[in-house]
PDB file of N, CA and C in Angstrom:
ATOM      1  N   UNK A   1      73.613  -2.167   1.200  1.00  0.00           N
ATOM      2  CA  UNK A   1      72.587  -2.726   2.056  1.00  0.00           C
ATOM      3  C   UNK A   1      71.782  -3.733   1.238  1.00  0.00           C
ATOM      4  N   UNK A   2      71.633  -5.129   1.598  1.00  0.00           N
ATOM      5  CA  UNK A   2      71.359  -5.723   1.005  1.00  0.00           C
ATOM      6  C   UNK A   2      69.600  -6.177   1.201  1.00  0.00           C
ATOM      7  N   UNK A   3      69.186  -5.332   2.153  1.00  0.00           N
ATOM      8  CA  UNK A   3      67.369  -5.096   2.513  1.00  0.00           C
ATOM      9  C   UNK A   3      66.951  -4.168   2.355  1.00  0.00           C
ATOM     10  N   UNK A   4      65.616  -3.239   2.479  1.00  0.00           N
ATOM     11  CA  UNK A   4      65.630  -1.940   3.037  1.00  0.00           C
ATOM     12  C   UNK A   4      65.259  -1.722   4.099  1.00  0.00           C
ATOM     13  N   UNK A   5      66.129  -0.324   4.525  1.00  0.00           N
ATOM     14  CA  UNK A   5      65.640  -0.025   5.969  1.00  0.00           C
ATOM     15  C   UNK A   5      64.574  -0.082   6.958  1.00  0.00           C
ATOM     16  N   UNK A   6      64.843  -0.271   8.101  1.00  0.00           N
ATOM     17  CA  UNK A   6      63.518  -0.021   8.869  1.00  0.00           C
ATOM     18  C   UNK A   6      61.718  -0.517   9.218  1.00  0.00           C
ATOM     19  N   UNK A   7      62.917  -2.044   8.090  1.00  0.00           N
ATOM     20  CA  UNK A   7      61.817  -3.421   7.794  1.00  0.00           C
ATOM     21  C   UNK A   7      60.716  -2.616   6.851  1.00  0.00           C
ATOM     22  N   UNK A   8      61.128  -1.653   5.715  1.00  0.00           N
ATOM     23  CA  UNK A   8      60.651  -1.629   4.556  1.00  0.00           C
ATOM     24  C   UNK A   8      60.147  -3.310   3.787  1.00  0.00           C
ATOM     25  N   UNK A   9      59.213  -3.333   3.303  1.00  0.00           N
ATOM     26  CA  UNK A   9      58.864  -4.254   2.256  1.00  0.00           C
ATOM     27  C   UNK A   9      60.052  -3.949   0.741  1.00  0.00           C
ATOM     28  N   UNK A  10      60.505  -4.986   0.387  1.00  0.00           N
ATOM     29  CA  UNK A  10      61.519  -5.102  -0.828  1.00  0.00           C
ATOM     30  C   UNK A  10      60.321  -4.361  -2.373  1.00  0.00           C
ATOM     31  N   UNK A  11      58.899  -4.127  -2.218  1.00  0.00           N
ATOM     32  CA  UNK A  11      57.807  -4.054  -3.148  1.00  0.00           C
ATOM     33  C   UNK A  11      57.365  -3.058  -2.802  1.00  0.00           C
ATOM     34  N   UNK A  12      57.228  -1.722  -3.353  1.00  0.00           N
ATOM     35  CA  UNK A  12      56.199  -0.914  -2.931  1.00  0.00           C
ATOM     36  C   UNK A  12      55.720  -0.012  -4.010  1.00  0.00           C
ATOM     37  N   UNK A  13      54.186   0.322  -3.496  1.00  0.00           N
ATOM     38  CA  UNK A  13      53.872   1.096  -4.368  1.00  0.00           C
ATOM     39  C   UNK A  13      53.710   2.294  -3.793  1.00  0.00           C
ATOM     40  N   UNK A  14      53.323   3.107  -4.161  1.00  0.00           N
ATOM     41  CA  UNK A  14      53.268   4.623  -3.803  1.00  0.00           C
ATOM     42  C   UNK A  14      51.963   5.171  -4.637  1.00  0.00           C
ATOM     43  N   UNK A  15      51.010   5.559  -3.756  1.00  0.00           N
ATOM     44  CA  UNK A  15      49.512   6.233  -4.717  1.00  0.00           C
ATOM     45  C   UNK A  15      49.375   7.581  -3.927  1.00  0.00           C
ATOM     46  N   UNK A  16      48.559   8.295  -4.312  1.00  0.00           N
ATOM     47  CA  UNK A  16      48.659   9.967  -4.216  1.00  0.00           C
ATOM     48  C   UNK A  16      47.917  11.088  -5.218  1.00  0.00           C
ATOM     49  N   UNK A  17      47.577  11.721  -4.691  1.00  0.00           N
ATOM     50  CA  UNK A  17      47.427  13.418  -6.035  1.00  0.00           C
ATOM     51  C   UNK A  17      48.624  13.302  -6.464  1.00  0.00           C
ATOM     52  N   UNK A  18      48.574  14.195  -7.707  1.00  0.00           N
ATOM     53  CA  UNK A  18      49.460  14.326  -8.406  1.00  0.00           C
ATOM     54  C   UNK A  18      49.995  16.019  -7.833  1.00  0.00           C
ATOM     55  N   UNK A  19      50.961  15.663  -7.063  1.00  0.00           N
ATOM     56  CA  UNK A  19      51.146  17.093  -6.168  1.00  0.00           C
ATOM     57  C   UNK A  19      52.753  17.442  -5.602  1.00  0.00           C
ATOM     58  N   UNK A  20      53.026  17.816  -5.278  1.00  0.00           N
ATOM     59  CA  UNK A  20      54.944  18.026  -4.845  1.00  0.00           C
ATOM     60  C   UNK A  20      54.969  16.731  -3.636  1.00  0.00           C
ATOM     61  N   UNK A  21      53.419  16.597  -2.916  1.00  0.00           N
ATOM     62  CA  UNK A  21      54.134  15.910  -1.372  1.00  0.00           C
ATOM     63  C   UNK A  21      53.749  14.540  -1.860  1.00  0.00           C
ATOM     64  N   UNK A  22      53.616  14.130  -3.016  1.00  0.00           N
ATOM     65  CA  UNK A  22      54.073  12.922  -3.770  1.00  0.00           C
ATOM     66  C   UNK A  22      55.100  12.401  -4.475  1.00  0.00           C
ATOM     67  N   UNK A  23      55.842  13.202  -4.719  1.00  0.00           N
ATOM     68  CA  UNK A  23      56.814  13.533  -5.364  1.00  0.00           C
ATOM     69  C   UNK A  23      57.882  13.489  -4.356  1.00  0.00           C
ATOM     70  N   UNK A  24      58.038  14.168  -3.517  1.00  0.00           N
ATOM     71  CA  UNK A  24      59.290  13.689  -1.921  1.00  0.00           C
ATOM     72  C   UNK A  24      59.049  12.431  -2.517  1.00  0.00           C
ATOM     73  N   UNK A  25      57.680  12.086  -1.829  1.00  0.00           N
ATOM     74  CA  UNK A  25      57.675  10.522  -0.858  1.00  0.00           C
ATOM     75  C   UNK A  25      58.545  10.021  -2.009  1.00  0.00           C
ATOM     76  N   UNK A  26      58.015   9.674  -3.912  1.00  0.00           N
ATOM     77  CA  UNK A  26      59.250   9.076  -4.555  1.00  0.00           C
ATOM     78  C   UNK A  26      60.452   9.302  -4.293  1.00  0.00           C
ATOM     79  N   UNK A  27      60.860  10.525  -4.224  1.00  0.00           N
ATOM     80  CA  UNK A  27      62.277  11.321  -4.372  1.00  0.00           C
ATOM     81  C   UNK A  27      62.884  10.241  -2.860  1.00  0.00           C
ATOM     82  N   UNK A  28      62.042  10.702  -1.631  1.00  0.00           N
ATOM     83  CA  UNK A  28      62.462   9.846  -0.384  1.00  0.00           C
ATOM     84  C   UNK A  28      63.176   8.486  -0.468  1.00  0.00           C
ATOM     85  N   UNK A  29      62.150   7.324  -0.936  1.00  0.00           N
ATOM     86  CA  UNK A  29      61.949   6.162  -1.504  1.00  0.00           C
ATOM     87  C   UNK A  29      63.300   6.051  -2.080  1.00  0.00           C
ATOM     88  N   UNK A  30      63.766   6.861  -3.409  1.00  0.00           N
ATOM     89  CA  UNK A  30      64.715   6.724  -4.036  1.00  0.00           C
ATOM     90  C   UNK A  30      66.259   7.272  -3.366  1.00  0.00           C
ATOM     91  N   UNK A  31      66.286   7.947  -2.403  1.00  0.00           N
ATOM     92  CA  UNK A  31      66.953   8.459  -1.615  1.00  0.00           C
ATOM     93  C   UNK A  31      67.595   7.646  -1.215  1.00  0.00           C
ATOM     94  N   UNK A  32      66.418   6.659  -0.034  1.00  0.00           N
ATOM     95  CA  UNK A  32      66.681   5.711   0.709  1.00  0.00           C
ATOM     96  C   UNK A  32      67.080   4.708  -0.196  1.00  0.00           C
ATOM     97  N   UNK A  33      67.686   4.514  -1.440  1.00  0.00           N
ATOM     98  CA  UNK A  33      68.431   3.420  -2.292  1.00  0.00           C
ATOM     99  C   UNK A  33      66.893   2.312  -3.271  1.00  0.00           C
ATOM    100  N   UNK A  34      65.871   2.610  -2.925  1.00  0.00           N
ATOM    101  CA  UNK A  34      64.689   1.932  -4.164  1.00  0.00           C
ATOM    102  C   UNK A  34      65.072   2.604  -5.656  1.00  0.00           C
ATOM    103  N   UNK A  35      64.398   1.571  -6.279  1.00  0.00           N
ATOM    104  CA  UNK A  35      64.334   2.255  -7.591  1.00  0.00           C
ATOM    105  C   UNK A  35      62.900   1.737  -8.488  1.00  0.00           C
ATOM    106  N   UNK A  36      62.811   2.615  -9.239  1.00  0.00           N
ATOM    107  CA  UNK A  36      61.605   2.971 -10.111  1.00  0.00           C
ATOM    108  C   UNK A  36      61.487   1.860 -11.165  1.00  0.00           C
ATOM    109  N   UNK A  37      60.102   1.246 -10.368  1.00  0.00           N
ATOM    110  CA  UNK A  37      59.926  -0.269 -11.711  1.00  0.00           C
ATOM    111  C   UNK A  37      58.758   0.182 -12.072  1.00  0.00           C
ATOM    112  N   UNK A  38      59.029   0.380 -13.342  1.00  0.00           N
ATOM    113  CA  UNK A  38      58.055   0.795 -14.146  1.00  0.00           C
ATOM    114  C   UNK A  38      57.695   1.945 -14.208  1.00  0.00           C
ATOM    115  N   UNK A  39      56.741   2.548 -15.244  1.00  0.00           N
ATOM    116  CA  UNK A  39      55.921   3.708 -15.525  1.00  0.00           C
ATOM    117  C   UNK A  39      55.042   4.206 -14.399  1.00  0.00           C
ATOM    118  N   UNK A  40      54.909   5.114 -14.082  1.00  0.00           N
ATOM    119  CA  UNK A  40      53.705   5.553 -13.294  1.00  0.00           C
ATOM    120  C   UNK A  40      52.648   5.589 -13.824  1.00  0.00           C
ATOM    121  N   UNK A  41      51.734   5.030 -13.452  1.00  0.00           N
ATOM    122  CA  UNK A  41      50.381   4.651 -13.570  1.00  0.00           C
ATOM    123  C   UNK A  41      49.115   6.503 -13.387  1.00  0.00           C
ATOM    124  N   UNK A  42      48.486   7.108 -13.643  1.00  0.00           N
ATOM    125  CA  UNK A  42      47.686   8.222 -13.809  1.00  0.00           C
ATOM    126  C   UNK A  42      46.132   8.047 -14.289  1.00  0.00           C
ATOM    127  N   UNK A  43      45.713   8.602 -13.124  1.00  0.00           N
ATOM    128  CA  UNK A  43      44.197   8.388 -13.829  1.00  0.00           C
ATOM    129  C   UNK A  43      43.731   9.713 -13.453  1.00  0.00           C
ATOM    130  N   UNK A  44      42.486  10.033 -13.188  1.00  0.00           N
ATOM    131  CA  UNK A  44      41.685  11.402 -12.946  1.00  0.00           C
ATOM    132  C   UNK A  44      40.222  10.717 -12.344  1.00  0.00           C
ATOM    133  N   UNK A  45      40.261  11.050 -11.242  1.00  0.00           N
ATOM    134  CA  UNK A  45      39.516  10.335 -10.011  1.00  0.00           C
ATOM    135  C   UNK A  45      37.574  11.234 -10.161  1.00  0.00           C
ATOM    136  N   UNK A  46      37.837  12.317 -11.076  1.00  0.00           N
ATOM    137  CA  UNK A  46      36.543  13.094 -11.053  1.00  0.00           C
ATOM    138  C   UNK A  46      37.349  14.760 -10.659  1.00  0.00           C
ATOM    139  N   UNK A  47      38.480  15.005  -9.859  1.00  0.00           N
ATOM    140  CA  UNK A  47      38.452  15.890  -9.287  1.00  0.00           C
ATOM    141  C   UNK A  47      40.062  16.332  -8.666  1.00  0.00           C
ATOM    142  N   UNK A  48      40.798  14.608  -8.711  1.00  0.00           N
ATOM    143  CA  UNK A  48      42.481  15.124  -9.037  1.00  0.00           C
ATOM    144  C   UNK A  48      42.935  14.353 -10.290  1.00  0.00           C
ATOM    145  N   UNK A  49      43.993  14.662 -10.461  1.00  0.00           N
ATOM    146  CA  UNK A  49      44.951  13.852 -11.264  1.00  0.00           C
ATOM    147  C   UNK A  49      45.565  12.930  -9.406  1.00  0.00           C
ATOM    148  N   UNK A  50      45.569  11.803  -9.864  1.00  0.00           N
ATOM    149  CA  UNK A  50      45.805  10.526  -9.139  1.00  0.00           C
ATOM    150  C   UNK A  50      46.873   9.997  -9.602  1.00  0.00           C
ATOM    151  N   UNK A  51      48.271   9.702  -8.965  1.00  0.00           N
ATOM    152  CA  UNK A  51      49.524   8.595  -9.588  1.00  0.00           C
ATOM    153  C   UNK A  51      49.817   7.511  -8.378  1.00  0.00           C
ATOM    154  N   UNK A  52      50.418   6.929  -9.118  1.00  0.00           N
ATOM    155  CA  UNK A  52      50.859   5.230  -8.710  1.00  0.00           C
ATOM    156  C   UNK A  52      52.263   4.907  -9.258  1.00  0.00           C
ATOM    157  N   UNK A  53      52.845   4.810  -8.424  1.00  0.00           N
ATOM    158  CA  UNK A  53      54.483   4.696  -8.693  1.00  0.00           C
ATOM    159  C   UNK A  53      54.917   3.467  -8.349  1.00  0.00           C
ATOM    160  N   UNK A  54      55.669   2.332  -8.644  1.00  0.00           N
ATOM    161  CA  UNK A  54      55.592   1.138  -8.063  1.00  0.00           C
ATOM    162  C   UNK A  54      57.274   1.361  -7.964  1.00  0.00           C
ATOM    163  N   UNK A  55      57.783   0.732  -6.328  1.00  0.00           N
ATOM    164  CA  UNK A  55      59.340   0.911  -6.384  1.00  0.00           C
ATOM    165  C   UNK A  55      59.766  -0.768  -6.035  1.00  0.00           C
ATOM    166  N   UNK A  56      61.047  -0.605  -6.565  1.00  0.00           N
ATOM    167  CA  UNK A  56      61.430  -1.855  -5.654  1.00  0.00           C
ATOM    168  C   UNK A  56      63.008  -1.926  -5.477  1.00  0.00           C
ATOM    169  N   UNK A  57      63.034  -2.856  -4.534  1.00  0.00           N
ATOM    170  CA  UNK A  57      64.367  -2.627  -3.717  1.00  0.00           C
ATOM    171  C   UNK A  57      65.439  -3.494  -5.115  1.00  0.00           C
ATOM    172  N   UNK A  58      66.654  -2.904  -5.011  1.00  0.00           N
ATOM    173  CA  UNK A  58      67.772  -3.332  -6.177  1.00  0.00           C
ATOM    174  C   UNK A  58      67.921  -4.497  -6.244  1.00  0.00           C
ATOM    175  N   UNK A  59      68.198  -5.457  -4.764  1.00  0.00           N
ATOM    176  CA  UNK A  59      68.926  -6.511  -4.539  1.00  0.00           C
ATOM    177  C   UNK A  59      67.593  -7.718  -5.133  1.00  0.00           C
ATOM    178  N   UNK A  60      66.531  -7.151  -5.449  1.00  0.00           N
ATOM    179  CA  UNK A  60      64.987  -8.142  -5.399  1.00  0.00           C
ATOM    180  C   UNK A  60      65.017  -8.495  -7.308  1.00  0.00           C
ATOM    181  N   UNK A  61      65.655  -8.323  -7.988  1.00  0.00           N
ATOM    182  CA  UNK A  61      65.676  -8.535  -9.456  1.00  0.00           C
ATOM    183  C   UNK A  61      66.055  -9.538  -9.789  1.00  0.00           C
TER     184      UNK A  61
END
């Protein structure tokens, strides 16, 4: 597939707790054929651990 599905953006990021139902959504993301650009990003908001995952589609490099 040379887009992603379902008029996905080719760029995405992904922000969240640092928790399992953040973790799908990557796992999802990567499922659906994205892949992992770059490090995940982590901070501590006062009260969670906070991540930032940035994906992007294969064919966009």
């Amino acid at each position: 597939m040379s887009t992603p599905p379902d008029g996905l953006p080719v760029y995405r990021v992904l922000t969240g707790p640092d928790d399992a139902a953040f973790c799908h959504r990557v796992s999802e993301a990567i499922g659906l054929g994205y892949e992992l650009h770059g490090a995940p990003a982590v901070t501590f908001n006062g009260e969670n651990v906070v991540v930032a995952q940035a994906l992007i589609w294969p064919s966009q490099r």
